[in-house]
N, C-alpha and C. Protein backbone atom coordinates (compact mmCIF):
# COMPACT_ATOMS: atom_id res chain seq x y z
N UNK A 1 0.12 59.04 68.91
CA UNK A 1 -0.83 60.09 69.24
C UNK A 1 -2.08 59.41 69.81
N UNK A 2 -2.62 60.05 71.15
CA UNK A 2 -3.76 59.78 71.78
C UNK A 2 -5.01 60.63 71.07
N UNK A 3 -5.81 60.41 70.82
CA UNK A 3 -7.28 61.08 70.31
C UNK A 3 -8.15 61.04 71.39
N UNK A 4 -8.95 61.28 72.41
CA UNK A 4 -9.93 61.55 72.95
C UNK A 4 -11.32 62.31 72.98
N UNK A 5 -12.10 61.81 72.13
CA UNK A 5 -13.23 62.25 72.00
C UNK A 5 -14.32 61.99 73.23
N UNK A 6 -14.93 63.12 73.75
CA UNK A 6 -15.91 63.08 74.92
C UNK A 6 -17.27 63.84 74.37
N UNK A 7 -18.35 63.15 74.77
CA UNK A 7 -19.79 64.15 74.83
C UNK A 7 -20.67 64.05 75.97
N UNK A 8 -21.04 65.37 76.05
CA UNK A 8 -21.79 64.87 77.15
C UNK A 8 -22.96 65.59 76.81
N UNK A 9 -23.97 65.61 77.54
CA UNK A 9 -25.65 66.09 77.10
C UNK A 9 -25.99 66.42 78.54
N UNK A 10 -26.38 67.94 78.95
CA UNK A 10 -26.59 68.43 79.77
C UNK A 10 -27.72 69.55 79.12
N UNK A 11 -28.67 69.69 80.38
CA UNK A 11 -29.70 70.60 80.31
C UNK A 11 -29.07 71.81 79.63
N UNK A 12 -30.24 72.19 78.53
CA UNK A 12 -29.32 73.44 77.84
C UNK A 12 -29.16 74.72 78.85
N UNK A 13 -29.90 74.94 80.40
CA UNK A 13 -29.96 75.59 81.46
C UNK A 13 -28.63 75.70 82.17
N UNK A 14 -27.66 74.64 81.47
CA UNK A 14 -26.33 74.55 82.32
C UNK A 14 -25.38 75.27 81.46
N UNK A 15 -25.51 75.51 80.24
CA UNK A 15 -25.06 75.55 79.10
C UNK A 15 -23.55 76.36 79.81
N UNK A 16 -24.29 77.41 80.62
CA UNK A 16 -23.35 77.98 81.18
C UNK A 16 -22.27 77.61 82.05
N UNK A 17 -22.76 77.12 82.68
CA UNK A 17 -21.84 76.41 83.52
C UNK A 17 -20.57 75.71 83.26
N UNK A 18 -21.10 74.84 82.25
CA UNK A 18 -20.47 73.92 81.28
C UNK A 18 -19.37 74.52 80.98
N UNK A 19 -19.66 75.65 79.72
CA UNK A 19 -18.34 76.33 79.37
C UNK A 19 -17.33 77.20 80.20
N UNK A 20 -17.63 77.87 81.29
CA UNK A 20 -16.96 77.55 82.49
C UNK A 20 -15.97 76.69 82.64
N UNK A 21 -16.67 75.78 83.09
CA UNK A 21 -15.81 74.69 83.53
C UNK A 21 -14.75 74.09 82.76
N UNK A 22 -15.29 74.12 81.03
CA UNK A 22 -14.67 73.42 80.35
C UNK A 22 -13.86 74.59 79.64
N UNK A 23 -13.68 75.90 80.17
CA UNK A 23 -12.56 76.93 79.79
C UNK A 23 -11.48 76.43 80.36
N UNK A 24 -11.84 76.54 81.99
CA UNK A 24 -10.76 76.56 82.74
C UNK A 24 -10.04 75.11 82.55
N UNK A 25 -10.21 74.12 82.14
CA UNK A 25 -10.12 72.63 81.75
C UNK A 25 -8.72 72.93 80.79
N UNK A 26 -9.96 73.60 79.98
CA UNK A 26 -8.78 73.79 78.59
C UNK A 26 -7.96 74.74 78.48
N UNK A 27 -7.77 75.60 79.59
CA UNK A 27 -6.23 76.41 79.28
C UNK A 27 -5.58 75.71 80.56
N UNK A 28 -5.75 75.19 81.49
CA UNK A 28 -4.68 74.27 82.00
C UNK A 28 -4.46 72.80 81.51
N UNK A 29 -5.43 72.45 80.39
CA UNK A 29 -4.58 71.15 80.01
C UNK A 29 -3.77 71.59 78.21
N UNK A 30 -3.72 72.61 78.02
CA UNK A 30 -3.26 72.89 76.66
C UNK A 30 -2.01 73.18 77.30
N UNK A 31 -1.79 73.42 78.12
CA UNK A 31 -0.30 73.89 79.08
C UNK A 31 0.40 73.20 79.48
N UNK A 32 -0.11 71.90 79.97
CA UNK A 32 0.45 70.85 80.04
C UNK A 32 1.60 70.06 79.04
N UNK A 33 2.62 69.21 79.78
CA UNK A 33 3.84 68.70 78.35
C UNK A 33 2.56 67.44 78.15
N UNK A 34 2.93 67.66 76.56
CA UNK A 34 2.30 66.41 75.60
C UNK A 34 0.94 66.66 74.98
N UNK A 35 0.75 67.42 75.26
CA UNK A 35 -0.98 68.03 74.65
C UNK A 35 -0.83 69.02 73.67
N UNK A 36 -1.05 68.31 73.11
CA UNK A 36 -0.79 68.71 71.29
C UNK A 36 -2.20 68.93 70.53
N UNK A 37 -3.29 69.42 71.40
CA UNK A 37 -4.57 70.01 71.27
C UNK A 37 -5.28 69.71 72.06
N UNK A 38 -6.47 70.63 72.52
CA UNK A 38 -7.48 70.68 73.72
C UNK A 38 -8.41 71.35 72.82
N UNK A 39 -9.37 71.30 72.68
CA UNK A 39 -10.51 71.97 72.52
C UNK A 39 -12.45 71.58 72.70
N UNK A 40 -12.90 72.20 73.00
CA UNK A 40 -14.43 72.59 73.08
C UNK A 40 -15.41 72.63 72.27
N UNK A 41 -16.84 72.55 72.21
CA UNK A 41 -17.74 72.98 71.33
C UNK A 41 -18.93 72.78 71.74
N UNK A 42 -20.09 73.24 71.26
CA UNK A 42 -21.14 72.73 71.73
C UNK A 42 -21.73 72.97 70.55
N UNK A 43 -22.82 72.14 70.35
CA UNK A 43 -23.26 70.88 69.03
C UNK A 43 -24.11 72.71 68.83
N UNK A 44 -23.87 72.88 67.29
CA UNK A 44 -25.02 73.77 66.99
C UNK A 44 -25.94 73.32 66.48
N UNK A 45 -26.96 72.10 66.05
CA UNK A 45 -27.95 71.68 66.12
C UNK A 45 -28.57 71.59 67.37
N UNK A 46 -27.88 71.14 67.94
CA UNK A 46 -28.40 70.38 69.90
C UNK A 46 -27.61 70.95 70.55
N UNK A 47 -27.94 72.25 71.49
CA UNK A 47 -26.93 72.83 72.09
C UNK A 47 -27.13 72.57 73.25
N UNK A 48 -27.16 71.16 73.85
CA UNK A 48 -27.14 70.55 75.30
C UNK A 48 -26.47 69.37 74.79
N UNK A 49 -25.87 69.67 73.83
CA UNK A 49 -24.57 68.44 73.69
C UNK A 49 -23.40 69.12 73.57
N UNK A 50 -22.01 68.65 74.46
CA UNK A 50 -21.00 69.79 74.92
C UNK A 50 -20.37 68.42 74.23
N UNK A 51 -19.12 68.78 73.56
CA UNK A 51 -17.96 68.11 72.74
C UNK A 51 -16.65 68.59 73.37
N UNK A 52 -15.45 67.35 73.79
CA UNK A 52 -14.37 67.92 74.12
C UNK A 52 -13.60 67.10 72.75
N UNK A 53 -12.46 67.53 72.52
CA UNK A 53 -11.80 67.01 72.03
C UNK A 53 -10.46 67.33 71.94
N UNK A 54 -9.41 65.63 72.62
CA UNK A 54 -7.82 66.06 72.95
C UNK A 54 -7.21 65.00 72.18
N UNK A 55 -6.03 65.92 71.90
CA UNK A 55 -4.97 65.04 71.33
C UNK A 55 -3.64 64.80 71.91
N UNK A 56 -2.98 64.02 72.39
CA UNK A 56 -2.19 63.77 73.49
C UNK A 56 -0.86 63.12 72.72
N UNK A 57 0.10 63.25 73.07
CA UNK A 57 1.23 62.89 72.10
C UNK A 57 1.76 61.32 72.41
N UNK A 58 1.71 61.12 73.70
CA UNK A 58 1.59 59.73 74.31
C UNK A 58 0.59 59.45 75.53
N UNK A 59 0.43 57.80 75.42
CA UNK A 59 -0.62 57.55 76.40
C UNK A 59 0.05 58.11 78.01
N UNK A 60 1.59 57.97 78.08
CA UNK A 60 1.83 58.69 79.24
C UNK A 60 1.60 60.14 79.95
N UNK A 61 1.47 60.65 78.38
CA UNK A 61 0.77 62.10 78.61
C UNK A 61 -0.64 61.92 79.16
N UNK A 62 -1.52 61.17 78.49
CA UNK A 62 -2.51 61.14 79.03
C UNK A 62 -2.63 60.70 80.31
N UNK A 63 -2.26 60.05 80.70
CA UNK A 63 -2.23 59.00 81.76
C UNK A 63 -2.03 60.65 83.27
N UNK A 64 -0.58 61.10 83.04
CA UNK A 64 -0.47 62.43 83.36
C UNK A 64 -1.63 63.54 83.58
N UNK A 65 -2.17 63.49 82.38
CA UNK A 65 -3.23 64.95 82.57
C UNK A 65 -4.46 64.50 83.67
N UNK A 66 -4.73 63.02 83.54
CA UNK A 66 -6.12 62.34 84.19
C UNK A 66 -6.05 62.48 86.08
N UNK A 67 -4.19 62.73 86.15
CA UNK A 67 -4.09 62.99 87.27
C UNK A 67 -3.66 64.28 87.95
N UNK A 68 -3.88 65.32 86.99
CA UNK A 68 -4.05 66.54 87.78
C UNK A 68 -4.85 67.53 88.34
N UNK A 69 -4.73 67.92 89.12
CA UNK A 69 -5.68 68.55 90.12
C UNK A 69 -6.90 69.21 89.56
N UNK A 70 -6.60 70.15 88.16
CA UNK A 70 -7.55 70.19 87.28
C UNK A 70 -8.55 69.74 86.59
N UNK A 71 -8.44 68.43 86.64
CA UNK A 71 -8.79 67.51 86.14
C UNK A 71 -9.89 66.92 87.09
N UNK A 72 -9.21 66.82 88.59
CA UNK A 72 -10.05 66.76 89.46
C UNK A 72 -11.24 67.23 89.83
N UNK A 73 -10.68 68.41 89.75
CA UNK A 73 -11.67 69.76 89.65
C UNK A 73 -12.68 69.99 88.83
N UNK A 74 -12.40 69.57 87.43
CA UNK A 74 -13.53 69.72 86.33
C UNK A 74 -14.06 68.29 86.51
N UNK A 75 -13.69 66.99 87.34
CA UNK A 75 -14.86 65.85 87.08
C UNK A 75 -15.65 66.42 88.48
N UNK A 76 -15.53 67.12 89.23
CA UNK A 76 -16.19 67.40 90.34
C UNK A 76 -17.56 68.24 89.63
N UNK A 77 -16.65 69.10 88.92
CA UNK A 77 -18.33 70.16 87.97
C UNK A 77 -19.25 69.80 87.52
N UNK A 78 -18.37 68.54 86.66
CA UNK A 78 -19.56 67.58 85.41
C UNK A 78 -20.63 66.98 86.09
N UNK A 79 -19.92 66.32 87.48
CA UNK A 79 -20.86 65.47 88.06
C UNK A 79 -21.62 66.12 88.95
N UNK A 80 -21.57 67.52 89.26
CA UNK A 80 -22.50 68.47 90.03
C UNK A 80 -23.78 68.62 89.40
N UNK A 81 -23.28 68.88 87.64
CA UNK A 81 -24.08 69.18 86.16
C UNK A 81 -25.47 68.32 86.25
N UNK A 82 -25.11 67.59 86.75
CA UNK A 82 -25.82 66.23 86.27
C UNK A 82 -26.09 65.98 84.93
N UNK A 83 -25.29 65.53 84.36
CA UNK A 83 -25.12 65.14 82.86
C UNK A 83 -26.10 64.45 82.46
N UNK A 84 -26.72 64.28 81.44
CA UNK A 84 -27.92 63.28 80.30
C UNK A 84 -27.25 62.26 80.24
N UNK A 85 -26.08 62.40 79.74
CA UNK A 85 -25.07 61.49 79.17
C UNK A 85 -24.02 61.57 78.90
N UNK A 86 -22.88 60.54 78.76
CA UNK A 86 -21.70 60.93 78.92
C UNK A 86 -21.41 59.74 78.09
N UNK A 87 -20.45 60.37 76.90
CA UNK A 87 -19.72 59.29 76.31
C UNK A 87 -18.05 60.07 76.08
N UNK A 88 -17.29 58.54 76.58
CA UNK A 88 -15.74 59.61 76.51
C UNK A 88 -15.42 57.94 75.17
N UNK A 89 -14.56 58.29 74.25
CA UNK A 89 -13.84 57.09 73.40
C UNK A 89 -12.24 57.51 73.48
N UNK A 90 -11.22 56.64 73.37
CA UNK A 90 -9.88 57.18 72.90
C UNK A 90 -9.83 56.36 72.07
N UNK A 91 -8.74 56.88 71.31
CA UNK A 91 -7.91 56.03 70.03
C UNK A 91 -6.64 56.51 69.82
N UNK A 92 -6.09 54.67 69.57
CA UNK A 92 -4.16 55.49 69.22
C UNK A 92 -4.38 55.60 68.05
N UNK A 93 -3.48 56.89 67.58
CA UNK A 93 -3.36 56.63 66.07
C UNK A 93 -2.19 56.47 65.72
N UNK A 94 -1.18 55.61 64.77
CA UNK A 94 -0.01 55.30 64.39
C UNK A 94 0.53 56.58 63.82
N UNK A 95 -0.26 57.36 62.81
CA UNK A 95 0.48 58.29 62.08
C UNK A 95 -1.13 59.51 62.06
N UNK A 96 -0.26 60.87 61.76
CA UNK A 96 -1.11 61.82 61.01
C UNK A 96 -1.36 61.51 59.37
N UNK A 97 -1.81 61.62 58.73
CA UNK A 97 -1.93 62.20 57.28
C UNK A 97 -2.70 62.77 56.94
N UNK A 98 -1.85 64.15 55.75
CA UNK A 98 -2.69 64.83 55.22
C UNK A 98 -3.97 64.95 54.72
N UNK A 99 -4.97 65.18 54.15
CA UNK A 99 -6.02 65.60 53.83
C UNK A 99 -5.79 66.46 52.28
N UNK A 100 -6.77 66.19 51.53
CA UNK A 100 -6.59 67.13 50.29
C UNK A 100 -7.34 67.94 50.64
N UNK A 101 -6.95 69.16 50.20
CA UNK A 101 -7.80 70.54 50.21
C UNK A 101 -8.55 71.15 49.06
């Protein structure tokens, strides 16, 4: 499993924009084979910090999603945005495990 954590920090004036962009992101990459979660947020303390976060079943999946047209499309938005900042991290993880509840 791929993990991909992204943030970025954009004027809270874009706020809109943002989620936009990062709708249409996330119902064509949740559709995609190997994406085994997509999702969004924006920081409710600091709401000019936008959170993505994907989970990818292999790095070939990922490798896949980075090259579709969508993809294209939403780095074209971000960088219109003019972002504060941008931090993307991945990580493999060997296994899931549970959590106590």
């Amino acid at each position: 499993m791929i993990i991909v954590l992204v943030e970025v920090g954009v004027e809270p004036s874009a706020i809109a924009s943002v989620k936009e962009a990062v709708r249409k992101m996330e119902q064509a990459s949740r559709a995609e084979p190997g994406c085994a979660g997509y999702a969004f947020s924006v920081d409710v303390s600091d709401p000019s910090i936008v959170r993505v976060t994907e989970r990818w079943k292999t790095m070939e999946d990922l490798r896949a999603h980075m090259g579709m047209p969508h993809m294209a499309e939403f780095q074209q938005a971000v960088v219109m945005l003019q972002p504060k900042s941008l931090t993307i991290n991945a990580y493999e993880v060997a296994r899931e495990v549970d959590l106590p509840r």
